[in-house]
PDB file of N, CA and C in Angstrom:
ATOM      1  N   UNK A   1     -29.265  35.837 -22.647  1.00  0.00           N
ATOM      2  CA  UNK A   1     -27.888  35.631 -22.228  1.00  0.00           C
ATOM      3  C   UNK A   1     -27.319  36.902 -21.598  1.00  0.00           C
ATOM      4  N   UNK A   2     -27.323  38.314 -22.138  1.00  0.00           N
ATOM      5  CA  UNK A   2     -27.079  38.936 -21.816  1.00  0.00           C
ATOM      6  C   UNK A   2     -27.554  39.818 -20.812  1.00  0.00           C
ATOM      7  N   UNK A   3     -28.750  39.349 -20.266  1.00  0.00           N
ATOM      8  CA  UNK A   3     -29.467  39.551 -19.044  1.00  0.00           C
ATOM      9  C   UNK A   3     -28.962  38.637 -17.588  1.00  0.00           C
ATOM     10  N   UNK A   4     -28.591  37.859 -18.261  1.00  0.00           N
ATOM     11  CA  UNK A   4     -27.923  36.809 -17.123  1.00  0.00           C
ATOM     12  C   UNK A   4     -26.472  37.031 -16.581  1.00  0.00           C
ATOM     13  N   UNK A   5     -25.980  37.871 -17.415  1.00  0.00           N
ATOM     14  CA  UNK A   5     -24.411  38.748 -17.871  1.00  0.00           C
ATOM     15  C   UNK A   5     -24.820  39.573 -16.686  1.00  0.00           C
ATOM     16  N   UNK A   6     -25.892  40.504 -16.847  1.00  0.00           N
ATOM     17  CA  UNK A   6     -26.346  41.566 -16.124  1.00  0.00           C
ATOM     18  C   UNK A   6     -26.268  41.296 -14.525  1.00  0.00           C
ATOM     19  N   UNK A   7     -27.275  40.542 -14.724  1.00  0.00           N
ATOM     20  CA  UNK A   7     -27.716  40.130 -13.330  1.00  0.00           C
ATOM     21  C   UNK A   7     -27.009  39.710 -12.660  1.00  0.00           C
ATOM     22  N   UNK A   8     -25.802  38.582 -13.085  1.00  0.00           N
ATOM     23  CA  UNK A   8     -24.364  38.111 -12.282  1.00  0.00           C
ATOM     24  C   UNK A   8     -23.662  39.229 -11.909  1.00  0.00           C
ATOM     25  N   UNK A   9     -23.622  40.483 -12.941  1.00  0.00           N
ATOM     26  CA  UNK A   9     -22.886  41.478 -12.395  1.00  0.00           C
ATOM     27  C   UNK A   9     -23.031  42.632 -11.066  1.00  0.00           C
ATOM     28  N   UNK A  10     -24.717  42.437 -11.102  1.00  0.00           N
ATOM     29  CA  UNK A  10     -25.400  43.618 -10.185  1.00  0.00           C
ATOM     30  C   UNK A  10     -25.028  42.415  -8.609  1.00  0.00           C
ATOM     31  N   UNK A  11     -25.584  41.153  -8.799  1.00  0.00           N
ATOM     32  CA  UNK A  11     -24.921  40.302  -8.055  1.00  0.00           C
ATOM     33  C   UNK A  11     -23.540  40.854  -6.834  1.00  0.00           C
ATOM     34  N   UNK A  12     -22.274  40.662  -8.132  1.00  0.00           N
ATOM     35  CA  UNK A  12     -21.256  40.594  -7.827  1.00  0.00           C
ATOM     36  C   UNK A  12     -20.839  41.967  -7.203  1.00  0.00           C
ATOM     37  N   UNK A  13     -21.294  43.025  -7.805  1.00  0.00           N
ATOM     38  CA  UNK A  13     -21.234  44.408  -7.320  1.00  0.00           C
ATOM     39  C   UNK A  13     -22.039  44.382  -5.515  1.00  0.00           C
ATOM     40  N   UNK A  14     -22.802  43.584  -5.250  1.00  0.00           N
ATOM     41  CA  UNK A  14     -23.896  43.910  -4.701  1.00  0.00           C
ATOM     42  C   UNK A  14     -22.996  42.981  -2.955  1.00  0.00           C
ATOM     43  N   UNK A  15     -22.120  41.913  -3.493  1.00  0.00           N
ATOM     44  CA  UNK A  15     -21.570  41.067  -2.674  1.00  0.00           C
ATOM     45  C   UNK A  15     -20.464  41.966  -2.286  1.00  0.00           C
ATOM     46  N   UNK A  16     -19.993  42.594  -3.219  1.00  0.00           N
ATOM     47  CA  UNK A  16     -18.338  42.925  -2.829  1.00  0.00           C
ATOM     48  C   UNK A  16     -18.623  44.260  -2.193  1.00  0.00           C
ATOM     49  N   UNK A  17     -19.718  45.068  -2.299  1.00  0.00           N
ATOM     50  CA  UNK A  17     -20.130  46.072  -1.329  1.00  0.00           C
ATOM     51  C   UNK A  17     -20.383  45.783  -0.043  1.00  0.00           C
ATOM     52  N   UNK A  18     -21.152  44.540  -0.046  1.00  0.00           N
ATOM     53  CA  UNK A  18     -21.287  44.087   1.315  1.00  0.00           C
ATOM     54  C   UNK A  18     -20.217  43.758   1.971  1.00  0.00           C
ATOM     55  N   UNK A  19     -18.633  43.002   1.301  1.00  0.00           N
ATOM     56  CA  UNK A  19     -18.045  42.580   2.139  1.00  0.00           C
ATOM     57  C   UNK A  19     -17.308  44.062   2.590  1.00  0.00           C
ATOM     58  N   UNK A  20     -17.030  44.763   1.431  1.00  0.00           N
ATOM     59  CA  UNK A  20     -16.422  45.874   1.721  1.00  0.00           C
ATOM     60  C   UNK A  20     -17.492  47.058   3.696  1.00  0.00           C
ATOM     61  N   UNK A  21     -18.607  46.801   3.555  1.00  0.00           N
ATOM     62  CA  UNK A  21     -19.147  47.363   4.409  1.00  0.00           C
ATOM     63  C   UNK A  21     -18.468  46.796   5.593  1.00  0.00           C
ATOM     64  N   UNK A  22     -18.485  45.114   5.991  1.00  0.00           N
ATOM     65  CA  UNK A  22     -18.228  44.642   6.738  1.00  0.00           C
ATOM     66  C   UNK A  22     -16.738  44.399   7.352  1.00  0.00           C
ATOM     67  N   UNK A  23     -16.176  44.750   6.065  1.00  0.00           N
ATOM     68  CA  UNK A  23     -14.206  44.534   6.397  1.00  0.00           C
ATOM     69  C   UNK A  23     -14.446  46.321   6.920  1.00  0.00           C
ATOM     70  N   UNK A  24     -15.214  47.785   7.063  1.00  0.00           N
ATOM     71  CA  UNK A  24     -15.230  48.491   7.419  1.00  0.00           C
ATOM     72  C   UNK A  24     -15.344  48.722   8.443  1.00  0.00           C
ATOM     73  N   UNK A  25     -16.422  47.688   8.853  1.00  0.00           N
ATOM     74  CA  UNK A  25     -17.210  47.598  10.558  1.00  0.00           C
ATOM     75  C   UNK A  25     -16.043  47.454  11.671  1.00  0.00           C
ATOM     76  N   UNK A  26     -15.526  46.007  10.868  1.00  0.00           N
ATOM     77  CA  UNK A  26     -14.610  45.282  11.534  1.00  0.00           C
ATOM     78  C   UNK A  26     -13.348  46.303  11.902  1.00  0.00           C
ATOM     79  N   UNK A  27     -12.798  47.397  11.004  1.00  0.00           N
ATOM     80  CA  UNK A  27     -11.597  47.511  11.136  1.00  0.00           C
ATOM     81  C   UNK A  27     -12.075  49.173  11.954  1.00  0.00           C
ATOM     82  N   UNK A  28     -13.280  49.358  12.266  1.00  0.00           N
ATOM     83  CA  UNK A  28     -13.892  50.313  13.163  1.00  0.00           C
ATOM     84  C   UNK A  28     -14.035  49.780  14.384  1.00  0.00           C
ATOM     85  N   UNK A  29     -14.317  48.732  14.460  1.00  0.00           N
ATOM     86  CA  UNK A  29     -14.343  47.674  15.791  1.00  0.00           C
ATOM     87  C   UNK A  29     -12.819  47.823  16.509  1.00  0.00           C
ATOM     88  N   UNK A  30     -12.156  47.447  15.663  1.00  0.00           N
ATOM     89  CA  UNK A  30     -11.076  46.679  16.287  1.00  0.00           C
ATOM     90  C   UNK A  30     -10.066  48.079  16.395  1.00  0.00           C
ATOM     91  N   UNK A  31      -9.736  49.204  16.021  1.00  0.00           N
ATOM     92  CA  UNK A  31      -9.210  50.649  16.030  1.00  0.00           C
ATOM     93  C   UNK A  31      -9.887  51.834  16.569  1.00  0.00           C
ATOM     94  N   UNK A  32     -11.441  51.900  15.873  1.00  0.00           N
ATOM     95  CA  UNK A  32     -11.878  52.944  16.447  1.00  0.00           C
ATOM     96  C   UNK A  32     -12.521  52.605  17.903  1.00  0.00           C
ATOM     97  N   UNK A  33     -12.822  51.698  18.367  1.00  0.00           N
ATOM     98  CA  UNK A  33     -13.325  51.856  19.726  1.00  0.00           C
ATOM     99  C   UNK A  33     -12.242  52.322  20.352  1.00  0.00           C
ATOM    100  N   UNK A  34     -12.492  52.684  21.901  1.00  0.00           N
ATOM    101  CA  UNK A  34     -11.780  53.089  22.856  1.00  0.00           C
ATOM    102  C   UNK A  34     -11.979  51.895  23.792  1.00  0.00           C
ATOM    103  N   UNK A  35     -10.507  51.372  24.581  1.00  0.00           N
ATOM    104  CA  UNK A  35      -9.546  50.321  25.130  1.00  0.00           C
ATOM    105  C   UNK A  35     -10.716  50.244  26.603  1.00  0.00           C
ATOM    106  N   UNK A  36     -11.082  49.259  26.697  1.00  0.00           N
ATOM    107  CA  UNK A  36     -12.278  49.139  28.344  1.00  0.00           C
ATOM    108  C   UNK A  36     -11.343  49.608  29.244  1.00  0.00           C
ATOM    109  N   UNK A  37     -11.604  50.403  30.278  1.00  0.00           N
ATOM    110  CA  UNK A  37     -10.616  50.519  31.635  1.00  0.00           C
ATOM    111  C   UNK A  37     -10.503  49.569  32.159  1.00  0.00           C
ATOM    112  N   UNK A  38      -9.256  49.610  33.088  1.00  0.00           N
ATOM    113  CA  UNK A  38      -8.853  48.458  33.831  1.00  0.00           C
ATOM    114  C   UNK A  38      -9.793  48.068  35.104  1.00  0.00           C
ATOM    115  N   UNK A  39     -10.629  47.117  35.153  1.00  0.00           N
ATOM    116  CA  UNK A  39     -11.495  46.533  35.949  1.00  0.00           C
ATOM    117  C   UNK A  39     -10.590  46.549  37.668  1.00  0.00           C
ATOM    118  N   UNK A  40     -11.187  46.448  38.444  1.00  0.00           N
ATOM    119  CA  UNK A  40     -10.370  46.412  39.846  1.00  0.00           C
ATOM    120  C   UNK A  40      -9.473  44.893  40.017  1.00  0.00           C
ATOM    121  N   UNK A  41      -9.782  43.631  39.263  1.00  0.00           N
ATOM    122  CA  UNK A  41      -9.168  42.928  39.498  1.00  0.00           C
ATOM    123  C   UNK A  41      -8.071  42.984  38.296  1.00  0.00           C
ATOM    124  N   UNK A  42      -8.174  43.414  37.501  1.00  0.00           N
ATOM    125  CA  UNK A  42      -6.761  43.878  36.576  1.00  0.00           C
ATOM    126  C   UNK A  42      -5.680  44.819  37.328  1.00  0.00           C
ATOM    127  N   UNK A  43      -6.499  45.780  38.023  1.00  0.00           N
ATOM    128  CA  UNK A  43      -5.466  46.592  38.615  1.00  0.00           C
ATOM    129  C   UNK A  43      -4.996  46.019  40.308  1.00  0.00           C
ATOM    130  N   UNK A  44      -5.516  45.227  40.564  1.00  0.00           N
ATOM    131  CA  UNK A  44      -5.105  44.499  41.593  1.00  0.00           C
ATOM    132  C   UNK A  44      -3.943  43.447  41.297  1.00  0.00           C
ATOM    133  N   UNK A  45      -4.128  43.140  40.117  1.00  0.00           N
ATOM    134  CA  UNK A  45      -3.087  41.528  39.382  1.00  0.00           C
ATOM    135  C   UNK A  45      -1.728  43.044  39.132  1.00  0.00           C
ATOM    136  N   UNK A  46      -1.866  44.017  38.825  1.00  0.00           N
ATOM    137  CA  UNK A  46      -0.682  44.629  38.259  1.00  0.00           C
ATOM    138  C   UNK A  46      -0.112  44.860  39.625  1.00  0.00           C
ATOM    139  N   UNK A  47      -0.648  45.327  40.344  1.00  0.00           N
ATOM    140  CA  UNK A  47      -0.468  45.929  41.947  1.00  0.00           C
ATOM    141  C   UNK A  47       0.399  44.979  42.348  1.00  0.00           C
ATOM    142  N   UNK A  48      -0.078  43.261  42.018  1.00  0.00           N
ATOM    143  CA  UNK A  48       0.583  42.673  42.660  1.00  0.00           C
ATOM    144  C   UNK A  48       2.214  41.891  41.903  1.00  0.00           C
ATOM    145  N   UNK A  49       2.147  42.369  40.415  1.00  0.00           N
ATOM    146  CA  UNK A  49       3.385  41.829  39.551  1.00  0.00           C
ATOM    147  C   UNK A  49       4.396  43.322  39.975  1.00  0.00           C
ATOM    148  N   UNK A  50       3.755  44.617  40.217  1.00  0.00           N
ATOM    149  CA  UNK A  50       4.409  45.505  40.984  1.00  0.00           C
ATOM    150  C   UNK A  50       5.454  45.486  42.113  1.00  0.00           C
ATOM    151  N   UNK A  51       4.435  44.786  43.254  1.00  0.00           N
ATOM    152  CA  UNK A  51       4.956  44.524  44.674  1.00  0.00           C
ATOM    153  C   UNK A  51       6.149  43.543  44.963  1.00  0.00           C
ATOM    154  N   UNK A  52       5.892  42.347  43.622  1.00  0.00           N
ATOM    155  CA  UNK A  52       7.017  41.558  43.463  1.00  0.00           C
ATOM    156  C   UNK A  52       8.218  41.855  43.101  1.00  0.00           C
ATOM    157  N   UNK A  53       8.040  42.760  41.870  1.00  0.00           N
ATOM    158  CA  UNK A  53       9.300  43.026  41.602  1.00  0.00           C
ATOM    159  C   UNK A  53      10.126  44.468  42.264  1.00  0.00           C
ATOM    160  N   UNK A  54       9.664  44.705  43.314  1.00  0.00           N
ATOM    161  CA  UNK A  54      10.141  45.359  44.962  1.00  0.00           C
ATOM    162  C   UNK A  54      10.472  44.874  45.620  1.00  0.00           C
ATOM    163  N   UNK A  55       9.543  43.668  45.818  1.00  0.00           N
ATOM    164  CA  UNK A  55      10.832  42.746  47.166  1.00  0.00           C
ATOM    165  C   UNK A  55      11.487  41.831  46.390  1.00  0.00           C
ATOM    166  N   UNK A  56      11.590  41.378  45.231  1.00  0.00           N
ATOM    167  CA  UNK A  56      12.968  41.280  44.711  1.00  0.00           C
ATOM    168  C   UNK A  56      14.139  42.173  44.404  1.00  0.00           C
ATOM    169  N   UNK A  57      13.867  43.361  44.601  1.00  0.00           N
ATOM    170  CA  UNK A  57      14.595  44.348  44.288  1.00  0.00           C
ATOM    171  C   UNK A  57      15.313  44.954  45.667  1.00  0.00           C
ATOM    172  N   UNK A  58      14.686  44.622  46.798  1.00  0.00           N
ATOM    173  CA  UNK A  58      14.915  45.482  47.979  1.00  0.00           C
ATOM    174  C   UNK A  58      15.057  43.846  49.049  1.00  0.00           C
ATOM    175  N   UNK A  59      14.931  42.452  48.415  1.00  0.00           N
ATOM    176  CA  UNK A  59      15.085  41.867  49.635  1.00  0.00           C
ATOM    177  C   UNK A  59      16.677  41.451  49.691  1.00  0.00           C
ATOM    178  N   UNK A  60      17.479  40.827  51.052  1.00  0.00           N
ATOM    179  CA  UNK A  60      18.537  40.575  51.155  1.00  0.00           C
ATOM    180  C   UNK A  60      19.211  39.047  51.017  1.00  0.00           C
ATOM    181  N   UNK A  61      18.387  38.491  49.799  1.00  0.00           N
ATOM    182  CA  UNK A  61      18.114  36.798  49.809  1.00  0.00           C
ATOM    183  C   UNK A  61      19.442  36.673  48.931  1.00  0.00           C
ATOM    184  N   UNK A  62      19.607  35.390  48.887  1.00  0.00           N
ATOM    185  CA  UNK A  62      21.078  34.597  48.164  1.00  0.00           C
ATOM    186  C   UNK A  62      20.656  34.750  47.016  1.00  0.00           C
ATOM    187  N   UNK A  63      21.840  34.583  46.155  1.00  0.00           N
ATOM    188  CA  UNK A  63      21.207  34.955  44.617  1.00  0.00           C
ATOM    189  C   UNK A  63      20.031  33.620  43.917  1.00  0.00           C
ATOM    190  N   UNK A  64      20.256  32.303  45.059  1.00  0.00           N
ATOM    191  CA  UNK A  64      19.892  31.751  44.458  1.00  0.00           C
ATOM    192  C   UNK A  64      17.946  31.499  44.620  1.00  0.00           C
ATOM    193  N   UNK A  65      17.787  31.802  45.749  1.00  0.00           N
ATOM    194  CA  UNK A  65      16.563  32.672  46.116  1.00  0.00           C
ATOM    195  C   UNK A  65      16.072  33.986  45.298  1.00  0.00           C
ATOM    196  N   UNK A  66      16.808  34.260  44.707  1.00  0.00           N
ATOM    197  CA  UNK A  66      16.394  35.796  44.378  1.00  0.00           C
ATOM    198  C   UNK A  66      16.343  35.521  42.559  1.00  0.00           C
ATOM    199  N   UNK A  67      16.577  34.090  42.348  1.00  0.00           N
ATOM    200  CA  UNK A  67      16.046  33.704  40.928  1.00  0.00           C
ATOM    201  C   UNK A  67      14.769  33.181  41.181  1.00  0.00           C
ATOM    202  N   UNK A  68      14.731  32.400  42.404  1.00  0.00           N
ATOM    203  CA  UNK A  68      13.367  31.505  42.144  1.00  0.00           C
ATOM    204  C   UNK A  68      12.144  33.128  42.374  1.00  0.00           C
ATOM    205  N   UNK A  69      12.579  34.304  42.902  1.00  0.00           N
ATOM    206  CA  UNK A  69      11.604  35.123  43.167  1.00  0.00           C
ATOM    207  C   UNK A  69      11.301  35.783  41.955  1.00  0.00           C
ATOM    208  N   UNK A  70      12.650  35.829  40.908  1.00  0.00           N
ATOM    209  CA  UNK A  70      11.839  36.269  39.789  1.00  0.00           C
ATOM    210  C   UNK A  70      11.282  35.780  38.745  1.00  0.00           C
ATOM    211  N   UNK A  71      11.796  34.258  39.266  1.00  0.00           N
ATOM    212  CA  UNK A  71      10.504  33.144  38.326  1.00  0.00           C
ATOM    213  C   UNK A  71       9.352  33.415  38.622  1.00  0.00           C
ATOM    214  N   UNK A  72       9.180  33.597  40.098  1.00  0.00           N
ATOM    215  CA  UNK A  72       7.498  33.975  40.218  1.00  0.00           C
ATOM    216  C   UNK A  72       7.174  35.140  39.606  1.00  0.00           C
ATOM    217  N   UNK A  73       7.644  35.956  39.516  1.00  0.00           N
ATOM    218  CA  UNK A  73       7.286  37.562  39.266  1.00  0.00           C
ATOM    219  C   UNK A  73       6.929  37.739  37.521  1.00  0.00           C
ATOM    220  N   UNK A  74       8.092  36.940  37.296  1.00  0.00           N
ATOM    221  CA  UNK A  74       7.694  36.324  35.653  1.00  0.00           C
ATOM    222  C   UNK A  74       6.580  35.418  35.551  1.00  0.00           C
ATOM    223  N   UNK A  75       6.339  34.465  35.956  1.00  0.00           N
ATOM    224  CA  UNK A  75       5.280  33.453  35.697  1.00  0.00           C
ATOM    225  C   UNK A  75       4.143  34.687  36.291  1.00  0.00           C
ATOM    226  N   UNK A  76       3.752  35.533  37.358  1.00  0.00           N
ATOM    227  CA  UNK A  76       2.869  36.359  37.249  1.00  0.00           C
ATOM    228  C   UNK A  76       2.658  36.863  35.842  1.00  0.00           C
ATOM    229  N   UNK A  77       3.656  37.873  35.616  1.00  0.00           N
ATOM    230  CA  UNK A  77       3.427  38.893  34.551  1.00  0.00           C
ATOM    231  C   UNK A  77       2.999  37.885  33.140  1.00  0.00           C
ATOM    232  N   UNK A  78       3.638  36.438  33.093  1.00  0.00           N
ATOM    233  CA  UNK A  78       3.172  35.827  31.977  1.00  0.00           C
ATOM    234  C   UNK A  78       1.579  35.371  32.011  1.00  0.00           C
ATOM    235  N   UNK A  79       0.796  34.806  33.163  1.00  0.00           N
ATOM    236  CA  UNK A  79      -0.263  34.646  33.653  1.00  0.00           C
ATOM    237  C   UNK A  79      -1.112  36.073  33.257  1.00  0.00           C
ATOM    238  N   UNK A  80      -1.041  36.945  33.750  1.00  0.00           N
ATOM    239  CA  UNK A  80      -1.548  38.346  33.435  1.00  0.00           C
ATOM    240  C   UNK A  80      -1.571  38.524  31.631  1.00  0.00           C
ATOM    241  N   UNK A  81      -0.317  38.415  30.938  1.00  0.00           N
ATOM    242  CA  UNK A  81      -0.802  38.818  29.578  1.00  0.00           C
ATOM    243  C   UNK A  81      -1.725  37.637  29.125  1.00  0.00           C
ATOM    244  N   UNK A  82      -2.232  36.727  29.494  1.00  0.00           N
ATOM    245  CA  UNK A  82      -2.917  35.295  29.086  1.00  0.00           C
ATOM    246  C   UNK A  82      -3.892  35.858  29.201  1.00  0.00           C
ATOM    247  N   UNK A  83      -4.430  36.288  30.500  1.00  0.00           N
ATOM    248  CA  UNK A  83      -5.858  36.880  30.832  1.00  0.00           C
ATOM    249  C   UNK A  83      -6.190  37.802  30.486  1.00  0.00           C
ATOM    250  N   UNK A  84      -5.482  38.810  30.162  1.00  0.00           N
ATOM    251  CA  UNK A  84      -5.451  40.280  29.479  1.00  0.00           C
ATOM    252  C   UNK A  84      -5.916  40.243  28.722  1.00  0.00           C
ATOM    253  N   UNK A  85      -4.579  39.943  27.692  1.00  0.00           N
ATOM    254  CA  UNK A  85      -3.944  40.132  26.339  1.00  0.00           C
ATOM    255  C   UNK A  85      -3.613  41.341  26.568  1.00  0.00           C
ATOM    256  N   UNK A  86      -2.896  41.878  27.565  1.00  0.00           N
ATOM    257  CA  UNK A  86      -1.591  42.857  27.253  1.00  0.00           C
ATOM    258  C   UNK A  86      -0.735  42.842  28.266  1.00  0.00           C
ATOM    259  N   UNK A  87       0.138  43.912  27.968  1.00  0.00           N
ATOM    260  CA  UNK A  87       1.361  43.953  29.159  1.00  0.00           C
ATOM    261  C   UNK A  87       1.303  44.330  30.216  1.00  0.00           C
ATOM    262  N   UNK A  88       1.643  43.899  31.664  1.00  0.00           N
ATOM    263  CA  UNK A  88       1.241  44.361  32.705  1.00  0.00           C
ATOM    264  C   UNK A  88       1.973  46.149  33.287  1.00  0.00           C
TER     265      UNK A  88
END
């Protein structure tokens, strides 16, 4: 009986090290790496949520034109964090 005591315990020690290794990996994964650079078509999509919100800023359109331009500029920048997952 008390071998079976044992053995459940070296067990249980033996599991919770492992998860502990792996909740380590993970939280080295996800903090310690360093962020991929921005690929040319990431920095092309920003270039272009950029350029928008310039000629909304600098064009001479009715106000009511100059909402539908920053619906687009928004629906960009919302499109971009989808594909990302971050802020443009």
């Amino acid at each position: 009986m008390t071998s079976r005591i044992q053995q459940w315990g070296r067990q249980a020690w033996l599991w919770l090290f492992i998860l502990v290794l792996i909740g380590a990996a993970l939280l080295y994964y996800i903090f310690g790496t360093s962020p991929v650079p921005d690929s040319q078509e990431q920095r092309n999509d920003r270039a272009a949520i950029k350029d928008c919100w310039q000629r909304h800023a600098n064009s001479p359109l009715s106000p009511t034109e100059l909402k539908y331009v920053a619906e687009a500029c928004e629906f960009m920048e919302n499109e971009f964090i989808l594909k990302y997952r971050q802020d443009p």
